[in-house]
PDB file of N, CA and C in Angstrom:
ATOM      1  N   UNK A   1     -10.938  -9.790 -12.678  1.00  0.00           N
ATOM      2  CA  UNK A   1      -9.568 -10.128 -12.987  1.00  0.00           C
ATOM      3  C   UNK A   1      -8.635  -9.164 -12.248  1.00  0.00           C
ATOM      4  N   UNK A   2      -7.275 -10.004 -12.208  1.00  0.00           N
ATOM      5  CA  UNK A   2      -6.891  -9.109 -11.092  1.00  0.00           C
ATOM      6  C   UNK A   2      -5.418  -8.943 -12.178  1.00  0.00           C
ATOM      7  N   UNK A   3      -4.359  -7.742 -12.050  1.00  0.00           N
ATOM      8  CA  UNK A   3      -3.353  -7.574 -13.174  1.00  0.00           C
ATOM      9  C   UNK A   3      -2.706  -6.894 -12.129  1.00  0.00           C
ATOM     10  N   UNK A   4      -1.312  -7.495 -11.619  1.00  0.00           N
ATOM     11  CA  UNK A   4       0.081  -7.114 -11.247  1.00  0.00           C
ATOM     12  C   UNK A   4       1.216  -6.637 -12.062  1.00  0.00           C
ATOM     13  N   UNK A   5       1.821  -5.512 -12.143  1.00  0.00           N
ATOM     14  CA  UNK A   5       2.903  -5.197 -12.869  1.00  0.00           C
ATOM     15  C   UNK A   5       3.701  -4.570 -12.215  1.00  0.00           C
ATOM     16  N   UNK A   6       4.799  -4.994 -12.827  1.00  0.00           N
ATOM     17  CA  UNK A   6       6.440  -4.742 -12.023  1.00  0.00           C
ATOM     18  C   UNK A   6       6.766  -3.998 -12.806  1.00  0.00           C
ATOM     19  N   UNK A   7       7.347  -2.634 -12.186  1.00  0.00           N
ATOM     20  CA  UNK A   7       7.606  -1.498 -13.424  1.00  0.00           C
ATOM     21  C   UNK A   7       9.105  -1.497 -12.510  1.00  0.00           C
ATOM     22  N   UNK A   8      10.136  -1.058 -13.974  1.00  0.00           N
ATOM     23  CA  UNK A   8      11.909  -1.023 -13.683  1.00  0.00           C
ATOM     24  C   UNK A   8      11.880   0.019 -12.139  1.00  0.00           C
ATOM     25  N   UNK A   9      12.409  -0.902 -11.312  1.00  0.00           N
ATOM     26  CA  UNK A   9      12.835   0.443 -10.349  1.00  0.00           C
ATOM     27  C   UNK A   9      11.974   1.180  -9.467  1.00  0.00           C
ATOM     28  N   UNK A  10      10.699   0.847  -9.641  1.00  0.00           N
ATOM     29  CA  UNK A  10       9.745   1.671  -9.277  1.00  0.00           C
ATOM     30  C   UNK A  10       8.766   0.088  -8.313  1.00  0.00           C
ATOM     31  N   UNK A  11       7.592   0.562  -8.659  1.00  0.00           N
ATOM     32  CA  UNK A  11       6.305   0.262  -7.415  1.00  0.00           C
ATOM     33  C   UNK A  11       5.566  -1.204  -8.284  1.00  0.00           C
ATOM     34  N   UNK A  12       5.048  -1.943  -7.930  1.00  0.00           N
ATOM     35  CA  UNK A  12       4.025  -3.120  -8.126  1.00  0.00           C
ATOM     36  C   UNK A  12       2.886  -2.659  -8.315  1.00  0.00           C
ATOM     37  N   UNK A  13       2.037  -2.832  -9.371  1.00  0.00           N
ATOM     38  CA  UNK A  13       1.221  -1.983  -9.456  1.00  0.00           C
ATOM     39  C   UNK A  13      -0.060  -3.014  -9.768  1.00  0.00           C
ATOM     40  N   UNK A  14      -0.976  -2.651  -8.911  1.00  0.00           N
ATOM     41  CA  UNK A  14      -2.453  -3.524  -8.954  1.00  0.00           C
ATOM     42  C   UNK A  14      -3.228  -3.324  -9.250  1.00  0.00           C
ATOM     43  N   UNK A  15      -3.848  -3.724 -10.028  1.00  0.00           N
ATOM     44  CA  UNK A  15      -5.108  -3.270 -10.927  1.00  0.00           C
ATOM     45  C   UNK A  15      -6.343  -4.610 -10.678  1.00  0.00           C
ATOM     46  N   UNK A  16      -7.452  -4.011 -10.643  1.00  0.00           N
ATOM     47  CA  UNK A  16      -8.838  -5.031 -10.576  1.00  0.00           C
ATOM     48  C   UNK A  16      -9.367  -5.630  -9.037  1.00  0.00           C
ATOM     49  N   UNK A  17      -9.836  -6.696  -8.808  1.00  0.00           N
ATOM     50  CA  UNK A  17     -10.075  -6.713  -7.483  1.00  0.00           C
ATOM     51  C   UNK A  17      -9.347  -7.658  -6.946  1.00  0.00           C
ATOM     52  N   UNK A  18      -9.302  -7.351  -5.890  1.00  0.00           N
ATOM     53  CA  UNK A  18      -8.058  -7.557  -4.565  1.00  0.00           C
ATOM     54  C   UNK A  18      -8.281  -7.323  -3.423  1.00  0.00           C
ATOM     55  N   UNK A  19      -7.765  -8.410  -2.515  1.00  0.00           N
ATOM     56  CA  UNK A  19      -7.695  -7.740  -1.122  1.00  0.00           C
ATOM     57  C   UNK A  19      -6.664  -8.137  -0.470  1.00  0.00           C
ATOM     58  N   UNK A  20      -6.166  -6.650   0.339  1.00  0.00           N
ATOM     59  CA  UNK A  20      -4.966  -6.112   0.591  1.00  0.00           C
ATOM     60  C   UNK A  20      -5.046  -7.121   1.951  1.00  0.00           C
ATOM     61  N   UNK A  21      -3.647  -7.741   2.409  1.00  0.00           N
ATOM     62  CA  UNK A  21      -3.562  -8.102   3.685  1.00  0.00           C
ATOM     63  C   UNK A  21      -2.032  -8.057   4.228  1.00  0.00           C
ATOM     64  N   UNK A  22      -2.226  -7.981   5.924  1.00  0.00           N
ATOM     65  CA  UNK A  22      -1.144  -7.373   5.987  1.00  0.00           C
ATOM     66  C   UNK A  22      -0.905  -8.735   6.736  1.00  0.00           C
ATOM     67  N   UNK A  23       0.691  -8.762   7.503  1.00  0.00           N
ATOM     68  CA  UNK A  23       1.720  -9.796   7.610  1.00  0.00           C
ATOM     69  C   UNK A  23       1.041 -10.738   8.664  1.00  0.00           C
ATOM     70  N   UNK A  24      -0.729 -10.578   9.401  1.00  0.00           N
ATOM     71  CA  UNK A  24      -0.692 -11.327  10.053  1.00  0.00           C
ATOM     72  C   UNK A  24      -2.594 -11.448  10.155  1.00  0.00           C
ATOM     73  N   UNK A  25      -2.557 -11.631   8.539  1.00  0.00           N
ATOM     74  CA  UNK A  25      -3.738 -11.725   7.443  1.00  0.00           C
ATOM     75  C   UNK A  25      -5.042 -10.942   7.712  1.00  0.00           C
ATOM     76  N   UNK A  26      -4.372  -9.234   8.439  1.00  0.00           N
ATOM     77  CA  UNK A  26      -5.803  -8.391   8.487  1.00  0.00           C
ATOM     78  C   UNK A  26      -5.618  -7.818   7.282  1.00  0.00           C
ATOM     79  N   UNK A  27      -7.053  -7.293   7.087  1.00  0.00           N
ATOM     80  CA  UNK A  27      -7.380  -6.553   5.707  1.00  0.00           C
ATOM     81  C   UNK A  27      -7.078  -5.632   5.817  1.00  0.00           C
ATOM     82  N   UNK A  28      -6.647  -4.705   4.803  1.00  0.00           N
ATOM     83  CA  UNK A  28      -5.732  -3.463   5.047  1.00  0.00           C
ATOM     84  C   UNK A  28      -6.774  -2.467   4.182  1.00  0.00           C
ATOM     85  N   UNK A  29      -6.911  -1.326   4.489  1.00  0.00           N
ATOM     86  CA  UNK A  29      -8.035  -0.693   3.567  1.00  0.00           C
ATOM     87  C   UNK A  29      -7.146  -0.316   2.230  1.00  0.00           C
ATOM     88  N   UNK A  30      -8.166  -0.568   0.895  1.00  0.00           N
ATOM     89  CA  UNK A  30      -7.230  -0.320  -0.233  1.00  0.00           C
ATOM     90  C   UNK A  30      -9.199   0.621  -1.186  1.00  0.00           C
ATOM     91  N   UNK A  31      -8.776   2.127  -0.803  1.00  0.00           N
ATOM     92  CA  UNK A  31      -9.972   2.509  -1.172  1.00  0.00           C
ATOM     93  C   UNK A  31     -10.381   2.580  -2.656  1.00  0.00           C
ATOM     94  N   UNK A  32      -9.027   2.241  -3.573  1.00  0.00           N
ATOM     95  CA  UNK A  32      -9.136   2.074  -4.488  1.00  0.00           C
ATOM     96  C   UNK A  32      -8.971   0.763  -5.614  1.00  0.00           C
ATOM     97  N   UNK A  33      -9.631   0.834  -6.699  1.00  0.00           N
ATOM     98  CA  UNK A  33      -9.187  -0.517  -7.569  1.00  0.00           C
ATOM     99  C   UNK A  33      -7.674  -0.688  -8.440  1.00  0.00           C
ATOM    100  N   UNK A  34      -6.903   0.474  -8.012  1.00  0.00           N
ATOM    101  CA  UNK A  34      -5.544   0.359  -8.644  1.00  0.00           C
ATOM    102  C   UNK A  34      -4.745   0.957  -7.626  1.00  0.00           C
ATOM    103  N   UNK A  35      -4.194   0.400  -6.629  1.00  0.00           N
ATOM    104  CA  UNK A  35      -2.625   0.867  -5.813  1.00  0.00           C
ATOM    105  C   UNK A  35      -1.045   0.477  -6.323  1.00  0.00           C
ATOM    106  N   UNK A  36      -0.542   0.870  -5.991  1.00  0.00           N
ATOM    107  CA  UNK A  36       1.188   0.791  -6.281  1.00  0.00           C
ATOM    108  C   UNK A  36       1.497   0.187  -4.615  1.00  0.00           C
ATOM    109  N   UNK A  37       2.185  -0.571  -4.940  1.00  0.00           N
ATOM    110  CA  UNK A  37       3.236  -1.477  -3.749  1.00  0.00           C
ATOM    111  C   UNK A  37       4.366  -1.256  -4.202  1.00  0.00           C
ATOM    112  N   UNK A  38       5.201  -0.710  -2.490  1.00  0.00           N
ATOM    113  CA  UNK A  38       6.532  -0.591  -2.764  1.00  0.00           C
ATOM    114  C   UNK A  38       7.306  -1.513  -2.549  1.00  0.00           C
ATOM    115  N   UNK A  39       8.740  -1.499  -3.472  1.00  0.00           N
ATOM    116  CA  UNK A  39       9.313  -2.551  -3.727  1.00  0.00           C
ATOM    117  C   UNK A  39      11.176  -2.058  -3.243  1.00  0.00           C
ATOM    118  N   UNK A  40      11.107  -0.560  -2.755  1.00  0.00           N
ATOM    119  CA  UNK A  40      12.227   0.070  -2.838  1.00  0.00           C
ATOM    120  C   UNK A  40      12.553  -0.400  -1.084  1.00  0.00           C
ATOM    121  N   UNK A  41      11.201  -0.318  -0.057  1.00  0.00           N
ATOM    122  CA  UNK A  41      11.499  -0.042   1.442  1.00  0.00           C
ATOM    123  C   UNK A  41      11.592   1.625   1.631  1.00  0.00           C
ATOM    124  N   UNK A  42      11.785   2.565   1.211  1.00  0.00           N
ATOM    125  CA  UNK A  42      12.070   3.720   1.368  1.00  0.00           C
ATOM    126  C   UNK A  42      10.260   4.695   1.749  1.00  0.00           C
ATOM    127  N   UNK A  43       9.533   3.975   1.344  1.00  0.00           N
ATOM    128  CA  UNK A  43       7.885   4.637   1.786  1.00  0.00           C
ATOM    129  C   UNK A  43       8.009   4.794   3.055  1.00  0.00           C
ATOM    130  N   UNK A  44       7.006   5.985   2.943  1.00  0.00           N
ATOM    131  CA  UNK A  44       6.984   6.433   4.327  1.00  0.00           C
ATOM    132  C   UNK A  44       4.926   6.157   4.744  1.00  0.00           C
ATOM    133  N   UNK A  45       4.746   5.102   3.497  1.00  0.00           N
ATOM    134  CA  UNK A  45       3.230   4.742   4.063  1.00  0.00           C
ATOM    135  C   UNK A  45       3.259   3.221   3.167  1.00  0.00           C
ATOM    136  N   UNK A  46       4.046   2.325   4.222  1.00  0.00           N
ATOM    137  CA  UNK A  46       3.729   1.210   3.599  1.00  0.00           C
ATOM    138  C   UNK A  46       2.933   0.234   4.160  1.00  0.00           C
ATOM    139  N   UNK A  47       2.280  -0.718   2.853  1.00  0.00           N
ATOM    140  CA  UNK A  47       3.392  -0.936   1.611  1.00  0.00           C
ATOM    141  C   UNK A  47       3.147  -0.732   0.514  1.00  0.00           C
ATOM    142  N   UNK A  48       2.411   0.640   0.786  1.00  0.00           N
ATOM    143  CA  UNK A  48       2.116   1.461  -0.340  1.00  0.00           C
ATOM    144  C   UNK A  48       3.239   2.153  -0.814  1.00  0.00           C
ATOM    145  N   UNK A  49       3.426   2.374  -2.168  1.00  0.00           N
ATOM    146  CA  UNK A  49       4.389   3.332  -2.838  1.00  0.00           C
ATOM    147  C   UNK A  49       4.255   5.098  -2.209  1.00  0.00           C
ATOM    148  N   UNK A  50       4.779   5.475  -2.162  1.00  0.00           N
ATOM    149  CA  UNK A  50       4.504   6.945  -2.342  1.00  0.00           C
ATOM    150  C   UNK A  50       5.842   7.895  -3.325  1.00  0.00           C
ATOM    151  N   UNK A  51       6.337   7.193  -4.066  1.00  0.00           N
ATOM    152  CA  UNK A  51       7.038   7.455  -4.991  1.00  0.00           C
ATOM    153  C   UNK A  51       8.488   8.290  -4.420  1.00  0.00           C
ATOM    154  N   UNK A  52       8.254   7.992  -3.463  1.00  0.00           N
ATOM    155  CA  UNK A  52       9.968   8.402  -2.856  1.00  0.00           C
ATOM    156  C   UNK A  52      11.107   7.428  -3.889  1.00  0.00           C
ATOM    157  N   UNK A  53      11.017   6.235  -3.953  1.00  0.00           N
ATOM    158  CA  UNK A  53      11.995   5.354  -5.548  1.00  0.00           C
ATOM    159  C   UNK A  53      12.135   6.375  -6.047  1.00  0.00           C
ATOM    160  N   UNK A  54      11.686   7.617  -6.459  1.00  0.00           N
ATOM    161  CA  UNK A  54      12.842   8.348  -7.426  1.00  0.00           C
ATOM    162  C   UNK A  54      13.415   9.323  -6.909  1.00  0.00           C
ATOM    163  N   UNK A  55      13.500   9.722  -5.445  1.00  0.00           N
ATOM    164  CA  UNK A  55      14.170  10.667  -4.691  1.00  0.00           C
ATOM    165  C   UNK A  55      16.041   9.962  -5.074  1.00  0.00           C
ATOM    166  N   UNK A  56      16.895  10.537  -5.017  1.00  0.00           N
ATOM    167  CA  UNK A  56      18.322   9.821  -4.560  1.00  0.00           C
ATOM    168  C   UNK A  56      18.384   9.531  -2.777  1.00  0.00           C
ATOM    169  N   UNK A  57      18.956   8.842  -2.658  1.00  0.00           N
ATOM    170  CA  UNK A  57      19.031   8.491  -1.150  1.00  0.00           C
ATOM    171  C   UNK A  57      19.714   9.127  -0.335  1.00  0.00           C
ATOM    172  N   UNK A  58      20.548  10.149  -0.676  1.00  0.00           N
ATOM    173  CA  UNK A  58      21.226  11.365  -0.042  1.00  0.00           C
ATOM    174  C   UNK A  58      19.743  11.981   0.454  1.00  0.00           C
ATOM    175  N   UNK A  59      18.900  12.374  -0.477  1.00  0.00           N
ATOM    176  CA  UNK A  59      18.034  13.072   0.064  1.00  0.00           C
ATOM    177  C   UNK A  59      16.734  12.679   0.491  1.00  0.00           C
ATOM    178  N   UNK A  60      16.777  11.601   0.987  1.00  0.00           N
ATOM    179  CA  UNK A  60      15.439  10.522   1.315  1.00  0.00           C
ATOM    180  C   UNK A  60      16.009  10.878   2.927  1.00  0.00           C
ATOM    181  N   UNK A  61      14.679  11.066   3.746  1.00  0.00           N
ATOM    182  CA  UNK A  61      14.606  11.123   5.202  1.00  0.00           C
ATOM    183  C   UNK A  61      14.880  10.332   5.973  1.00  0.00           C
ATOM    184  N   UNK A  62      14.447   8.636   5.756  1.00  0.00           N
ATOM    185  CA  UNK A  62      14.635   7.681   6.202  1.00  0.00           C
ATOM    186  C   UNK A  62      15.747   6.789   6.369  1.00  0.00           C
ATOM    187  N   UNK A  63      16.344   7.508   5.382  1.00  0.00           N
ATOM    188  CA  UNK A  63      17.571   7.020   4.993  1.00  0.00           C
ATOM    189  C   UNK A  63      18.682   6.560   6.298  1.00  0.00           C
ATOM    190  N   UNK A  64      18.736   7.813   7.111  1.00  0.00           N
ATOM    191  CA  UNK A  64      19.307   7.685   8.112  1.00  0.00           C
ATOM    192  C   UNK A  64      18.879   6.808   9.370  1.00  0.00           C
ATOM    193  N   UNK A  65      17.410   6.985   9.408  1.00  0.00           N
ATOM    194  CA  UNK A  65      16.581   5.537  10.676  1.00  0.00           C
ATOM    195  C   UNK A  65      17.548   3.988  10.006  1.00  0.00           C
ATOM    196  N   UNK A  66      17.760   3.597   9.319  1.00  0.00           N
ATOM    197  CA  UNK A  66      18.209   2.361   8.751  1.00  0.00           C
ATOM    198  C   UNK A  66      20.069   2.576   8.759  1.00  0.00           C
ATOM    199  N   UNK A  67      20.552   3.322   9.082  1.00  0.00           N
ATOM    200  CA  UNK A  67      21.697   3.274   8.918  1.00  0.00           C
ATOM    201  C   UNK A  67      22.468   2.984   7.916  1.00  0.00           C
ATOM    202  N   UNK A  68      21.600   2.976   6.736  1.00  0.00           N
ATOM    203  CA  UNK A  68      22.591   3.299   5.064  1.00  0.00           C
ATOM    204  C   UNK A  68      21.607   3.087   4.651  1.00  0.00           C
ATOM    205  N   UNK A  69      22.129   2.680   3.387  1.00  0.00           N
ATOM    206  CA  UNK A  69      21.218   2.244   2.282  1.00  0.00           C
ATOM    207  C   UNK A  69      19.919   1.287   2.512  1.00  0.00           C
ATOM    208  N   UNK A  70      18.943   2.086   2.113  1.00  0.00           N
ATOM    209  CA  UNK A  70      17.319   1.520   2.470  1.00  0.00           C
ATOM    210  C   UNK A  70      17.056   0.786   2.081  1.00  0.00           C
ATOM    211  N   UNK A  71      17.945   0.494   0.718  1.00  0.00           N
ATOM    212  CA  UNK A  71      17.167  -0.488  -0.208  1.00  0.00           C
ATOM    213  C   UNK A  71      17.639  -1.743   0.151  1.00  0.00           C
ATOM    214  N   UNK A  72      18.762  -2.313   1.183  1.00  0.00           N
ATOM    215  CA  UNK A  72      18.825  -3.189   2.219  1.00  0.00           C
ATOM    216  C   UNK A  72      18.123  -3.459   3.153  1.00  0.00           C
ATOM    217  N   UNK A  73      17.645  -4.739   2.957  1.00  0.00           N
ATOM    218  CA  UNK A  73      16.753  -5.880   3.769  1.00  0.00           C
ATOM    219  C   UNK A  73      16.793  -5.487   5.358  1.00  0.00           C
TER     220      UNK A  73
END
C-alpha cells in the first residue's frame, strides 16, 4: 500500500511502495520507503524536500536565481 500526505505548508510525504519517476518517465533512485516531495520549489535537491519551506525567503539562496518569490511557477 502506498499513503500520500499533504502536510500545511510543507512537503508530500510518501510512505510504502513506489516508484519515483521523473518528467520523462526515468526512475529516479528513492533509497528509501518514506520520502518528502517538495511542494514549495525552493529545494535545492529536487523534488525532494529538503526542508528549506521553513527558511523565510529573505534568507533562502535561491531566491534570487528566480527573480522573486520562489514560490511562483
Amino acid at each position: 500500500m502506498t499513503e500520500i500526505r499533504a502536510y500545511p505548508d510543507g512537503p508530500l510525504l510518501v510512505r510504502g511502495d513506489f516508484e519515483l519517476l521523473d518528467e520523462t518517465g526515468d526512475p529516479l533512485p528513492a533509497a528509501r520507503r518514506t520520502i518528502a516531495l517538495c511542494r514549495c520549489g525552493r529545494t535545492a535537491i529536487p523534488p525532494l524536500c529538503d526542508g528549506t519551506h521553513t527558511l523565510p525567503l529573505s534568507q533562502h539562496p535561491r531566491v534570487g536565481d528566480r527573480g522573486g518569490d520562489a514560490r511562483k511557477g
